[in-house]
Protein backbone atom coordinates (compact mmCIF):
# COMPACT_ATOMS: atom_id res chain seq x y z
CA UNK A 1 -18.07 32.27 10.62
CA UNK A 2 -16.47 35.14 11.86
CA UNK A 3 -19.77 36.93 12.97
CA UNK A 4 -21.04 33.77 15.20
CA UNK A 5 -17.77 33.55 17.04
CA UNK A 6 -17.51 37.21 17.50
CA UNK A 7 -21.09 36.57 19.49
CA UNK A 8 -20.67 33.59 21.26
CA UNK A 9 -16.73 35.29 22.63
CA UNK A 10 -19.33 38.24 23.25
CA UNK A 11 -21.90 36.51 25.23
CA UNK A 12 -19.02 34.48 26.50
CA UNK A 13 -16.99 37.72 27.91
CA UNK A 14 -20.27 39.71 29.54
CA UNK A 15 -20.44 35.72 31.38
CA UNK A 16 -17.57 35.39 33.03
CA UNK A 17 -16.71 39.07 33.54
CA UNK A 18 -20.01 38.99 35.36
CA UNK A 19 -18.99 35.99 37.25
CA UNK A 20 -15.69 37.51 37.74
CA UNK A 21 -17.17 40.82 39.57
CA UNK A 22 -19.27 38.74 41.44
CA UNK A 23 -17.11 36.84 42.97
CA UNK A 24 -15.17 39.86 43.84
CA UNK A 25 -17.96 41.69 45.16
CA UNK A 26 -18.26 38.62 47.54
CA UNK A 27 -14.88 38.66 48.73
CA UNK A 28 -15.07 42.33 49.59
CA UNK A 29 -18.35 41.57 51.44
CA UNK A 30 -16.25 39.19 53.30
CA UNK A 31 -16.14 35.56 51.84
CA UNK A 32 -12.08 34.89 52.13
CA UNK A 33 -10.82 32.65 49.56
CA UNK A 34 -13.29 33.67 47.13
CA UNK A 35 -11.05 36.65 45.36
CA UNK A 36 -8.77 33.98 43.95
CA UNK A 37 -11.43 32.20 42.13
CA UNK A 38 -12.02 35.29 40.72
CA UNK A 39 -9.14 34.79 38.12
CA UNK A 40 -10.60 32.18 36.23
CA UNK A 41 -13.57 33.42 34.78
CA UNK A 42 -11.56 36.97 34.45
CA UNK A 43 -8.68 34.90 32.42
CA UNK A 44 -11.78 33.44 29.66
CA UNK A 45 -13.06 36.55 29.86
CA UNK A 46 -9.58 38.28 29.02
CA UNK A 47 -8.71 35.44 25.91
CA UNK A 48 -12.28 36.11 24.81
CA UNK A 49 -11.57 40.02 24.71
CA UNK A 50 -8.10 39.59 22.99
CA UNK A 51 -10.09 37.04 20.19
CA UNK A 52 -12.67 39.89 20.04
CA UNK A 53 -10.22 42.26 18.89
CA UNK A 54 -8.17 40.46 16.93
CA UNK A 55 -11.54 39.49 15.09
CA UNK A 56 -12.46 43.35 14.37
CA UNK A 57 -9.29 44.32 13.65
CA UNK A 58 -9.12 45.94 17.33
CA UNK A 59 -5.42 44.83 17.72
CA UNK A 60 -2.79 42.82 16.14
CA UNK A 61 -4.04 39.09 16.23
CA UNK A 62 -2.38 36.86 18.64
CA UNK A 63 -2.93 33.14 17.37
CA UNK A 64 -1.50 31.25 20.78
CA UNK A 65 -4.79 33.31 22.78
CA UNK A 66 -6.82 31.42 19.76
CA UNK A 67 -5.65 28.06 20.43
CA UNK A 68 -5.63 28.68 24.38
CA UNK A 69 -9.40 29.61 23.98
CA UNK A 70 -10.38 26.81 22.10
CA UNK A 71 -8.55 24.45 24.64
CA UNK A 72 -10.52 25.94 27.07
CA UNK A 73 -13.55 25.58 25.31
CA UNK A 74 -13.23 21.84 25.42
CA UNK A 75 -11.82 21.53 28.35
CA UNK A 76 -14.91 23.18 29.97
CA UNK A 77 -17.36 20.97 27.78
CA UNK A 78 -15.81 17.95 29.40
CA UNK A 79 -15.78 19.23 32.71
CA UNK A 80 -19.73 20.09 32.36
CA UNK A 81 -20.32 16.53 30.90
CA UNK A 82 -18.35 14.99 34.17
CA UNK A 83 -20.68 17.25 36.43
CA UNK A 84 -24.13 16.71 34.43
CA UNK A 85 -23.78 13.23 34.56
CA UNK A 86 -23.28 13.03 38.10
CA UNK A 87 -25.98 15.04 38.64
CA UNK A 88 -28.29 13.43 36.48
CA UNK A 89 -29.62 11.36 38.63
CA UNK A 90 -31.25 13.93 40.86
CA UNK A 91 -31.97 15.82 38.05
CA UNK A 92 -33.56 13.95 35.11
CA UNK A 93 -34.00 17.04 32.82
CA UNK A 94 -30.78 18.39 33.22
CA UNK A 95 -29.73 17.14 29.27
CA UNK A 96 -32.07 19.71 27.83
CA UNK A 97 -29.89 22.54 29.31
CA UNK A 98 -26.82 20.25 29.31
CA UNK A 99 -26.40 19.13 25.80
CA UNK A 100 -27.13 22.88 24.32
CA UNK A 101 -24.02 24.56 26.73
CA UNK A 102 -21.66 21.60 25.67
CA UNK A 103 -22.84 21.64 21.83
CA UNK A 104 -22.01 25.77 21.51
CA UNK A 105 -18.88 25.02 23.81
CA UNK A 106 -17.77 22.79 21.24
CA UNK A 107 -18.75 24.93 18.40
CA UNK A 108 -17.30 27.80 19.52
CA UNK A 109 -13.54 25.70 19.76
CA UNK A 110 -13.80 24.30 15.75
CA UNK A 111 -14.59 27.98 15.08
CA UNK A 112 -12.00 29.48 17.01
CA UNK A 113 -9.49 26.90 15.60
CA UNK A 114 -10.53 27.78 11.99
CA UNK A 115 -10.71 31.32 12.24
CA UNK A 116 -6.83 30.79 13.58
CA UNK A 117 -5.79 28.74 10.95
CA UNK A 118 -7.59 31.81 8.68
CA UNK A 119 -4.95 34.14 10.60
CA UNK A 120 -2.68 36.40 8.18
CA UNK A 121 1.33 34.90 9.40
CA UNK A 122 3.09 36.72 11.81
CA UNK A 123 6.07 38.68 10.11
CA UNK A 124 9.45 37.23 11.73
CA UNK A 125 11.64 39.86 13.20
């Protein structure tokens, strides 16, 4: 369990830290506005790190960037469900890409979610 979320956070981190320097290279190349956009896919990226760690042994594990990530994770499979269907119309294929992203999105969230609840407690103090 461990092992598949450890490569979907990977996969998931070299994404949006790509789409992160991207958009940054494009607002140094002059597209204004486009910098600030930059912070979202850097912020999954940065939860995805922080889970990587924590999942390796990197780092102490923080259990709030768990259940942040799998938030997100949901959050963004009903965001791509919204768009798809709107799309689908143009598009009449776009389920066989669709259903895959939204099915490891959701995947990745029970797994991140039970790997938390798998968490050692936090000493108090």
């Amino acid at each position: 369990m461990k092992i598949i979320l450890g490569i979907i956070c990977g996969l998931v981190v070299l994404f949006a830290g790509g789409c992160a320097v991207m958009l940054l290279a494009s607002q140094m190349s002059g597209d204004s506005g486009v910098g600030a956009l930059a912070l979202i896919p850097g912020g999954i990226a940065a939860l995805n790190v922080l889970v990587l760690l924590a999942l390796f042994g990197r780092s102490q594990p923080q259990r709030w960037a768990f259940y942040v990530l799998a938030a997100l994770d949901v959050v963004g499979a009903i965001i791509m469900a919204m768009f798809w269907s709107s799309i689908s119309f143009q598009v009449g294929d776009i389920w066989t890409i669709a259903l895959p992203v939204m099915a490891v999105l959701l995947l990745k969230a029970v797994l991140t979610v039970l790997v938390a609840r798998q968490l050692p407690s936090q000493p108090q103090g």
